[in-house]
PDB file of N, CA and C in Angstrom:
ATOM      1  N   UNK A   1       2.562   8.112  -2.800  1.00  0.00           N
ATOM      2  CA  UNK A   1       2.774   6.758  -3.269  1.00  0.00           C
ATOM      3  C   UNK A   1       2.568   6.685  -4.778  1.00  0.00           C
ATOM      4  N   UNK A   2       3.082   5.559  -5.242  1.00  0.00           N
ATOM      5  CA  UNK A   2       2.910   5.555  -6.816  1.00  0.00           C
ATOM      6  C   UNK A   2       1.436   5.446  -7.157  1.00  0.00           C
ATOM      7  N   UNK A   3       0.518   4.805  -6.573  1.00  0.00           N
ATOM      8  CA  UNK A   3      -0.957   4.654  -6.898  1.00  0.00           C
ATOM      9  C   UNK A   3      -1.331   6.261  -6.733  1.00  0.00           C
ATOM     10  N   UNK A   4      -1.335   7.162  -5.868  1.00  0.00           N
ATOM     11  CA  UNK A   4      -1.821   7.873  -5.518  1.00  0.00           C
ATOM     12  C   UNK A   4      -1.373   8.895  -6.475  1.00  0.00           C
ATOM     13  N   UNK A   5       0.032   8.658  -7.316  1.00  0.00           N
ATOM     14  CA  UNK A   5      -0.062   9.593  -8.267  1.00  0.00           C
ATOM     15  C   UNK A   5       0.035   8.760  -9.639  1.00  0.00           C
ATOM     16  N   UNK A   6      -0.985   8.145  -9.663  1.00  0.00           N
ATOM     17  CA  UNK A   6      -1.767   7.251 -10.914  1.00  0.00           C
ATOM     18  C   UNK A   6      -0.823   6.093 -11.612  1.00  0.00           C
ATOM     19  N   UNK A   7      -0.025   5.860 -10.876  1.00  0.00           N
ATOM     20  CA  UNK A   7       0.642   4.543 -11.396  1.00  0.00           C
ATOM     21  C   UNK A   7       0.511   3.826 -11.449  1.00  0.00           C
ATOM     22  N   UNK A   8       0.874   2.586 -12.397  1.00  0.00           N
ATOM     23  CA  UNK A   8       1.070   1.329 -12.299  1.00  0.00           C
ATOM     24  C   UNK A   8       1.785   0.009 -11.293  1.00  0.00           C
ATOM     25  N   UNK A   9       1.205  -0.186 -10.326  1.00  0.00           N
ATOM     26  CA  UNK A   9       1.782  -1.323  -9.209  1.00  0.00           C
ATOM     27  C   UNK A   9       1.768  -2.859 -10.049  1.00  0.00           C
ATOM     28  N   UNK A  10       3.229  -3.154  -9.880  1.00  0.00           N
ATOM     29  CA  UNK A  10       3.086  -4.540 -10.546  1.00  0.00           C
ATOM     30  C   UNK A  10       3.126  -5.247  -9.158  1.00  0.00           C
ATOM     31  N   UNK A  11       2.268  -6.573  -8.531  1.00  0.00           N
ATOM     32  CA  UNK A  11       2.482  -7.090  -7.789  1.00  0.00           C
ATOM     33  C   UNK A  11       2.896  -8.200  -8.381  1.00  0.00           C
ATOM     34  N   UNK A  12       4.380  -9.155  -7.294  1.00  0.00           N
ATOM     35  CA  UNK A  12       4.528 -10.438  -7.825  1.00  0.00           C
ATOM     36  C   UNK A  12       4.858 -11.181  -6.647  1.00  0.00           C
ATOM     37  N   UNK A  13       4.193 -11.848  -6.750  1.00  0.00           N
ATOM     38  CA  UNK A  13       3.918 -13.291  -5.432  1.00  0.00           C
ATOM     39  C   UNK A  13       3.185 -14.454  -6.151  1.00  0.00           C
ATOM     40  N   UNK A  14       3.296 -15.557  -4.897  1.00  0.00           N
ATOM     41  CA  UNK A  14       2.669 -16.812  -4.877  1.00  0.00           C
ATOM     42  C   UNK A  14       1.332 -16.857  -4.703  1.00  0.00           C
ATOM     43  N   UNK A  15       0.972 -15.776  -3.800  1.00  0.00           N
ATOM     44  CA  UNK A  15      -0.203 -15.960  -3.284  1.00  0.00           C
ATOM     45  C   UNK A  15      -1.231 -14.586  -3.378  1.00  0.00           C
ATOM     46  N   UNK A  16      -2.388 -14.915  -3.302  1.00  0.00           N
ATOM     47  CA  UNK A  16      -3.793 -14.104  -3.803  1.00  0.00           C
ATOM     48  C   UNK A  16      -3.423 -12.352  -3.550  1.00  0.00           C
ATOM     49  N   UNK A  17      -3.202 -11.531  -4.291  1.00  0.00           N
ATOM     50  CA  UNK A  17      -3.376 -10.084  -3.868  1.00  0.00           C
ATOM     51  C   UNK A  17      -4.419  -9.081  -3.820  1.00  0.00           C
ATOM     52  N   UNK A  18      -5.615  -9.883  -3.981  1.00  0.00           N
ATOM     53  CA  UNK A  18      -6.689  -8.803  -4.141  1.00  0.00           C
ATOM     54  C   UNK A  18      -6.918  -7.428  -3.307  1.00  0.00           C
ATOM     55  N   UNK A  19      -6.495  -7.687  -1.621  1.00  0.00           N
ATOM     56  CA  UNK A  19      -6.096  -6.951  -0.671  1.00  0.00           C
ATOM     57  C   UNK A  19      -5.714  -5.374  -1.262  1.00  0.00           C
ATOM     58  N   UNK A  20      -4.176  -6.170  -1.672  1.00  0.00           N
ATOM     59  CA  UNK A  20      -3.699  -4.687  -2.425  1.00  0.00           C
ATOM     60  C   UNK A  20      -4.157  -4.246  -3.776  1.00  0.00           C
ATOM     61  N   UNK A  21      -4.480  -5.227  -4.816  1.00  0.00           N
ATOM     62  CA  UNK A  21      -5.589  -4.284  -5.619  1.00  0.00           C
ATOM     63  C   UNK A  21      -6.836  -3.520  -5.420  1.00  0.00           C
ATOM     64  N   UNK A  22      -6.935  -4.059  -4.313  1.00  0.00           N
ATOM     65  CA  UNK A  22      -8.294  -2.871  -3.879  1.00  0.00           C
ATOM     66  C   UNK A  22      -7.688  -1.399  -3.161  1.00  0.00           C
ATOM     67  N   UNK A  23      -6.418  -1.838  -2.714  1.00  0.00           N
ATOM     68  CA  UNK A  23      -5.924  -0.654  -2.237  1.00  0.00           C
ATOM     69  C   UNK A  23      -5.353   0.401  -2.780  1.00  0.00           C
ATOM     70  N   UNK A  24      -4.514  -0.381  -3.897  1.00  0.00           N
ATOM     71  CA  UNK A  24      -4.171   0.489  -5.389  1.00  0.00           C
ATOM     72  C   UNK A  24      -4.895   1.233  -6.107  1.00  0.00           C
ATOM     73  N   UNK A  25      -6.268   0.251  -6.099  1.00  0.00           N
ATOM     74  CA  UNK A  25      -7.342   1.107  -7.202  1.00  0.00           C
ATOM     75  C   UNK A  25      -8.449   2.317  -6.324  1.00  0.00           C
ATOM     76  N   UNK A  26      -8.282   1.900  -4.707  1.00  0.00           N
ATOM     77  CA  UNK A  26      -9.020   3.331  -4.384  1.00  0.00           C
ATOM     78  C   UNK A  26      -7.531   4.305  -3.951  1.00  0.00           C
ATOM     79  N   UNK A  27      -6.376   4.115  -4.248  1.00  0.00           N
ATOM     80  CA  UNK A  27      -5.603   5.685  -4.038  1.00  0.00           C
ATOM     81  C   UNK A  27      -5.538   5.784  -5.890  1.00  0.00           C
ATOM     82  N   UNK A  28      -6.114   5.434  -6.705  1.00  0.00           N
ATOM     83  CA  UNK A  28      -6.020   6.104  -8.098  1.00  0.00           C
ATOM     84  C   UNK A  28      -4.977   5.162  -9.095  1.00  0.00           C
ATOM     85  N   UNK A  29      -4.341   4.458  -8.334  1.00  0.00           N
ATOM     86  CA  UNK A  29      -3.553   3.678  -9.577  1.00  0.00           C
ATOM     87  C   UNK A  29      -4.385   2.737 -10.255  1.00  0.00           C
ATOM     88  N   UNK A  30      -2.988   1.662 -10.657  1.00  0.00           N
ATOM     89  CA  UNK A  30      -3.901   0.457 -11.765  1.00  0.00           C
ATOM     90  C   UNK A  30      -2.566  -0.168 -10.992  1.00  0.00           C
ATOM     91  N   UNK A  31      -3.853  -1.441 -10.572  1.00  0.00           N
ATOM     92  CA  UNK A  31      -2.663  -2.707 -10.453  1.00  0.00           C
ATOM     93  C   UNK A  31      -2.568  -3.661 -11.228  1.00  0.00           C
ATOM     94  N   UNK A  32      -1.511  -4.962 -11.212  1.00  0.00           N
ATOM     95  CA  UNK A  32      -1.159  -5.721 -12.004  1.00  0.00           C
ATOM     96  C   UNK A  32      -0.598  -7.244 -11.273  1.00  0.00           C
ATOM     97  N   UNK A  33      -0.791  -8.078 -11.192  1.00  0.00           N
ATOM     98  CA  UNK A  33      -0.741  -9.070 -10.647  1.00  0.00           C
ATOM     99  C   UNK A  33      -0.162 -10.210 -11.346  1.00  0.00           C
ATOM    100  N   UNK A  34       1.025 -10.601 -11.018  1.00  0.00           N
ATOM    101  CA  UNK A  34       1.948 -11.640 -11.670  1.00  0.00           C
ATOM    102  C   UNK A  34       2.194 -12.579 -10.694  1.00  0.00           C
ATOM    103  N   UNK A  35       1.709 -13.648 -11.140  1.00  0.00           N
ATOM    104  CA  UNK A  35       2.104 -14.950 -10.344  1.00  0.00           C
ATOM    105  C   UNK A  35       3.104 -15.385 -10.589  1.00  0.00           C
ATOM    106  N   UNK A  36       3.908 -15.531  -9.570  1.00  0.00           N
ATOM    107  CA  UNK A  36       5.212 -16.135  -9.748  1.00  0.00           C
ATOM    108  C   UNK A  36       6.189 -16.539  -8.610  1.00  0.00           C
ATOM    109  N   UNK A  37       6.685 -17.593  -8.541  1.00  0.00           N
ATOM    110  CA  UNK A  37       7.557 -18.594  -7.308  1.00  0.00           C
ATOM    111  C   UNK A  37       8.909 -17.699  -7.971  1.00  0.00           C
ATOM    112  N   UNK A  38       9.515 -16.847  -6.998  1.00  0.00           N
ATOM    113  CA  UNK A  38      11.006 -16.512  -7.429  1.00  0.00           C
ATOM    114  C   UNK A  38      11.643 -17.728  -6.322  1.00  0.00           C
ATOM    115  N   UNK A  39      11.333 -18.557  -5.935  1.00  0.00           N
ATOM    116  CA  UNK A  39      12.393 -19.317  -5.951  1.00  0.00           C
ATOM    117  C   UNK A  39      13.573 -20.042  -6.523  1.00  0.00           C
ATOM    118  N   UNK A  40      13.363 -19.614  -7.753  1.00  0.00           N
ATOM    119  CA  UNK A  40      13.885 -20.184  -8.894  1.00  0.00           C
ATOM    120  C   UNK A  40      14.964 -18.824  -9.940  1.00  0.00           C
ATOM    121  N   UNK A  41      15.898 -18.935  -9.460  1.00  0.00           N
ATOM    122  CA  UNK A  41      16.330 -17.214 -10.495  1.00  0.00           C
ATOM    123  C   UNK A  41      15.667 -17.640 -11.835  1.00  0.00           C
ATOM    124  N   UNK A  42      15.950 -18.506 -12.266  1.00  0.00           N
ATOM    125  CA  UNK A  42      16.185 -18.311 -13.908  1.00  0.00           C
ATOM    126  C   UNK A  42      14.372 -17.756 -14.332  1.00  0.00           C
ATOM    127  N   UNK A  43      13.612 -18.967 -13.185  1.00  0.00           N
ATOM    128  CA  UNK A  43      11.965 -18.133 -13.687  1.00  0.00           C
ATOM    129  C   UNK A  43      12.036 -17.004 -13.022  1.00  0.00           C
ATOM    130  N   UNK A  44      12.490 -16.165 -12.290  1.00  0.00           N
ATOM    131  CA  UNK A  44      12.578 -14.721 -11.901  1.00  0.00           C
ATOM    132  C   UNK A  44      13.205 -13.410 -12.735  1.00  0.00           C
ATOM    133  N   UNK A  45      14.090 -14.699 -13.439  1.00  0.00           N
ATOM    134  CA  UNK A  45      14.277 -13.470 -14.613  1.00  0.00           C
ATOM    135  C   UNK A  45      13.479 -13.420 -15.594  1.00  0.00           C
ATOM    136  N   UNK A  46      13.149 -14.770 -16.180  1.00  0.00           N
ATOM    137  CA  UNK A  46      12.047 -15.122 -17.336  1.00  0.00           C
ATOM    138  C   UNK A  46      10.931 -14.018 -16.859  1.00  0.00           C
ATOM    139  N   UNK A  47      10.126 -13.850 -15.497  1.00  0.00           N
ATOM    140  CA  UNK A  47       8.906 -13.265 -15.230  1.00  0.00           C
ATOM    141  C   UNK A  47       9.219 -11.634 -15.375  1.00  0.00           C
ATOM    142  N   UNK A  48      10.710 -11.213 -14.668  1.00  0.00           N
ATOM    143  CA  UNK A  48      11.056  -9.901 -15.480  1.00  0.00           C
ATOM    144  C   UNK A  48      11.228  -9.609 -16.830  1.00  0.00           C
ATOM    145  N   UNK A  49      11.440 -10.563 -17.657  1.00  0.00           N
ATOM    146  CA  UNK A  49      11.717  -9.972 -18.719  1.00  0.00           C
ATOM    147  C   UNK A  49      10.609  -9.893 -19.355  1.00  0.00           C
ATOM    148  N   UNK A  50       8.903 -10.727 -18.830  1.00  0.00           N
ATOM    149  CA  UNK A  50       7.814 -10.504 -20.156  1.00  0.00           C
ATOM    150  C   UNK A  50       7.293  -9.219 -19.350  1.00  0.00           C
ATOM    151  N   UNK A  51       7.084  -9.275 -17.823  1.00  0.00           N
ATOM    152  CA  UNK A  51       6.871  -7.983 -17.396  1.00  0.00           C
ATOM    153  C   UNK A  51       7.037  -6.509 -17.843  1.00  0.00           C
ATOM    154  N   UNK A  52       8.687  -6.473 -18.455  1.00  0.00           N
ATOM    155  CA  UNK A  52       8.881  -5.766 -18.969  1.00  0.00           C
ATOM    156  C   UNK A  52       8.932  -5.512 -20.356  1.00  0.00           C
ATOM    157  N   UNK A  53       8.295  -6.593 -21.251  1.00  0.00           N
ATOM    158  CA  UNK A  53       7.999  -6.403 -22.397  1.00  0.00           C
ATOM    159  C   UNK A  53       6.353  -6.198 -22.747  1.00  0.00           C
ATOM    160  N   UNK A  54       5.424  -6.358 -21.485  1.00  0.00           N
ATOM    161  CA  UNK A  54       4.576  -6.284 -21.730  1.00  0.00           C
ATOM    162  C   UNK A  54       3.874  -5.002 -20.964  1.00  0.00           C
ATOM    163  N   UNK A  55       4.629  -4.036 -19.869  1.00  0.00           N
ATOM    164  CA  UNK A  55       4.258  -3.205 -19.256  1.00  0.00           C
ATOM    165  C   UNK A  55       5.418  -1.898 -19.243  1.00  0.00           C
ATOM    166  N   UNK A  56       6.630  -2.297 -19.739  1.00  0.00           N
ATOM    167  CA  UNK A  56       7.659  -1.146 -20.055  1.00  0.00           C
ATOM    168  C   UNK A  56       8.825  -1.142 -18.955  1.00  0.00           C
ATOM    169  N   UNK A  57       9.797  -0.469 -18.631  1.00  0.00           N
ATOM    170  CA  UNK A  57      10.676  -0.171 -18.282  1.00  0.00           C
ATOM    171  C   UNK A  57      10.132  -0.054 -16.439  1.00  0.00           C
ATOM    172  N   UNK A  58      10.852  -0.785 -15.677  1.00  0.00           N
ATOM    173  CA  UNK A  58      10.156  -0.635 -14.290  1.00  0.00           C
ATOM    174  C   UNK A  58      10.678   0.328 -13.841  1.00  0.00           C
ATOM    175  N   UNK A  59      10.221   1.648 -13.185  1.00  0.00           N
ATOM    176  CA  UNK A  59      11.017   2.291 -12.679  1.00  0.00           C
ATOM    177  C   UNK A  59      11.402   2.565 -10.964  1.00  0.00           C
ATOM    178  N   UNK A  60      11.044   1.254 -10.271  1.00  0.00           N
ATOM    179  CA  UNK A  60      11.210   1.241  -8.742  1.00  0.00           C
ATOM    180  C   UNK A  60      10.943  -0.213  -8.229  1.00  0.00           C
ATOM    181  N   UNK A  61      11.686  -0.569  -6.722  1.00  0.00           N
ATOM    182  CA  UNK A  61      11.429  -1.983  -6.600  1.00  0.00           C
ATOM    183  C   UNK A  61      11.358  -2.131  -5.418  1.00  0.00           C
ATOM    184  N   UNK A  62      10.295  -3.175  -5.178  1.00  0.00           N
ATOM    185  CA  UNK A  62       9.832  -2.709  -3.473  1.00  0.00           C
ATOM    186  C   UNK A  62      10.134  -4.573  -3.330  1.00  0.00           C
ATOM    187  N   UNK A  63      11.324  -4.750  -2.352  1.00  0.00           N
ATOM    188  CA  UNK A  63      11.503  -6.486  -1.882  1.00  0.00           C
ATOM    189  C   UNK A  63      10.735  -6.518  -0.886  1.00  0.00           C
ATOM    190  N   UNK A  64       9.812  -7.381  -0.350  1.00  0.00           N
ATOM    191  CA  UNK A  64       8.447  -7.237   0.257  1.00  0.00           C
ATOM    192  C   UNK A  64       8.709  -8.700   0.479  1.00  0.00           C
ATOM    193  N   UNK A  65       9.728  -9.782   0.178  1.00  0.00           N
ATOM    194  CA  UNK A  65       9.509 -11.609   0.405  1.00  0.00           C
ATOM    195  C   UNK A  65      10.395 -11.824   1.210  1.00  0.00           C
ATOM    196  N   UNK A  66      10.544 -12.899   1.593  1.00  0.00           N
ATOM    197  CA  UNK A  66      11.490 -13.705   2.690  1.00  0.00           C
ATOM    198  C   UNK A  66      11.227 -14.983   3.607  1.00  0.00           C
ATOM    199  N   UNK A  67      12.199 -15.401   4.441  1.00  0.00           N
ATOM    200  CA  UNK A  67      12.147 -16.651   4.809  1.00  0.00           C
ATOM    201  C   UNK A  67      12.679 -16.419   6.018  1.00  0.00           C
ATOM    202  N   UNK A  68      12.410 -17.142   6.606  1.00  0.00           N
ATOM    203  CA  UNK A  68      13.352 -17.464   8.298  1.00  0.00           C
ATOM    204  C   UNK A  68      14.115 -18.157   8.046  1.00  0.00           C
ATOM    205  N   UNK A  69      15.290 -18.320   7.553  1.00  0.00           N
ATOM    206  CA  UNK A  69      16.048 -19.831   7.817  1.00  0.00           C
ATOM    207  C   UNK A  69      17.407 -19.015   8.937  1.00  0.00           C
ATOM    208  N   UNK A  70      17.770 -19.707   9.684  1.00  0.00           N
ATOM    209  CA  UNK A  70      18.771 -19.018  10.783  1.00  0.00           C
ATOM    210  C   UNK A  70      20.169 -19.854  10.267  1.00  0.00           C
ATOM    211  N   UNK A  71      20.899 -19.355   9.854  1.00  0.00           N
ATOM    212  CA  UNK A  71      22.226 -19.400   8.803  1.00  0.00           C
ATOM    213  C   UNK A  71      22.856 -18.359   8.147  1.00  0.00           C
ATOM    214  N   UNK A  72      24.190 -18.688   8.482  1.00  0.00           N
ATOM    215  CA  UNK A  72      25.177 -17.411   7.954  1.00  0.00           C
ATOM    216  C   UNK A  72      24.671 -17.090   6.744  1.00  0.00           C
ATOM    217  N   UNK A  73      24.460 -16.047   5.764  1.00  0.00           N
ATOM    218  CA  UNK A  73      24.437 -15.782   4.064  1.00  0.00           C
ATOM    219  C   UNK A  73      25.233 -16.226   3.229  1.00  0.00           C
ATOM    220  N   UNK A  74      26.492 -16.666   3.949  1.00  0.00           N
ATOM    221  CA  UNK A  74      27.028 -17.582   2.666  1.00  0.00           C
ATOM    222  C   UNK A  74      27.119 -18.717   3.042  1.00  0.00           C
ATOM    223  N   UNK A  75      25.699 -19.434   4.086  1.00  0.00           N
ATOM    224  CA  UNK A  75      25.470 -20.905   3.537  1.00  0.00           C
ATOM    225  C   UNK A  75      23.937 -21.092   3.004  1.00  0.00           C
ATOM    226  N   UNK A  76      23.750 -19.585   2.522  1.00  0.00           N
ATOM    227  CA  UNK A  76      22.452 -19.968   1.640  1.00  0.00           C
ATOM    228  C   UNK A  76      22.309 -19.706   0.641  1.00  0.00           C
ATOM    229  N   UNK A  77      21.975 -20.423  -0.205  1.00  0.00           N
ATOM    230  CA  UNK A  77      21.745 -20.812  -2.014  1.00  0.00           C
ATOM    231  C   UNK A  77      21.369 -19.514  -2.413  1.00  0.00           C
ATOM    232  N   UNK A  78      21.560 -19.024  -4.185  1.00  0.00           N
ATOM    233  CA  UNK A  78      21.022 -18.232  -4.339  1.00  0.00           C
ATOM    234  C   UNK A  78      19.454 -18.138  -4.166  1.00  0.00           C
TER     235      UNK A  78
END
């Protein structure tokens, strides 16, 4: 895993991650914790772009969010 070979985990959610910073920091990484509602693209890009001005070039992406709504994909919003 990336912690385990001393990386940087950026987490980004709504809600509390301490869980996985404790899990990050005993396999050897460093975590990072960004609050943020991607419900919204435009603040989802805004939160990528200081992310990446303030921690560098991401090099992997783990989609980990979601919703139940029961509807075809093209009758749901971006």
């Amino acid at each position: 895993s990336i912690a385990r070979a001393g990386g940087t985990v950026i987490g980004v959610g709504r809600s509390a991650m301490d869980d996985t910073a404790q899990k990050v920091a005993a396999a050897g990484g460093r975590f990072e914790a960004v609050a943020a509602d991607l419900g919204d693209p435009a603040k989802a890009a805004a939160m990528l772009d200081r992310v990446w001005d303030e921690s560098g070039p991401v090099d992997g992406l783990v989609n980990n969010a979601g919703i139940i709504r029961r509807a075809d994909a093209v009758e749901l919003t971006e």
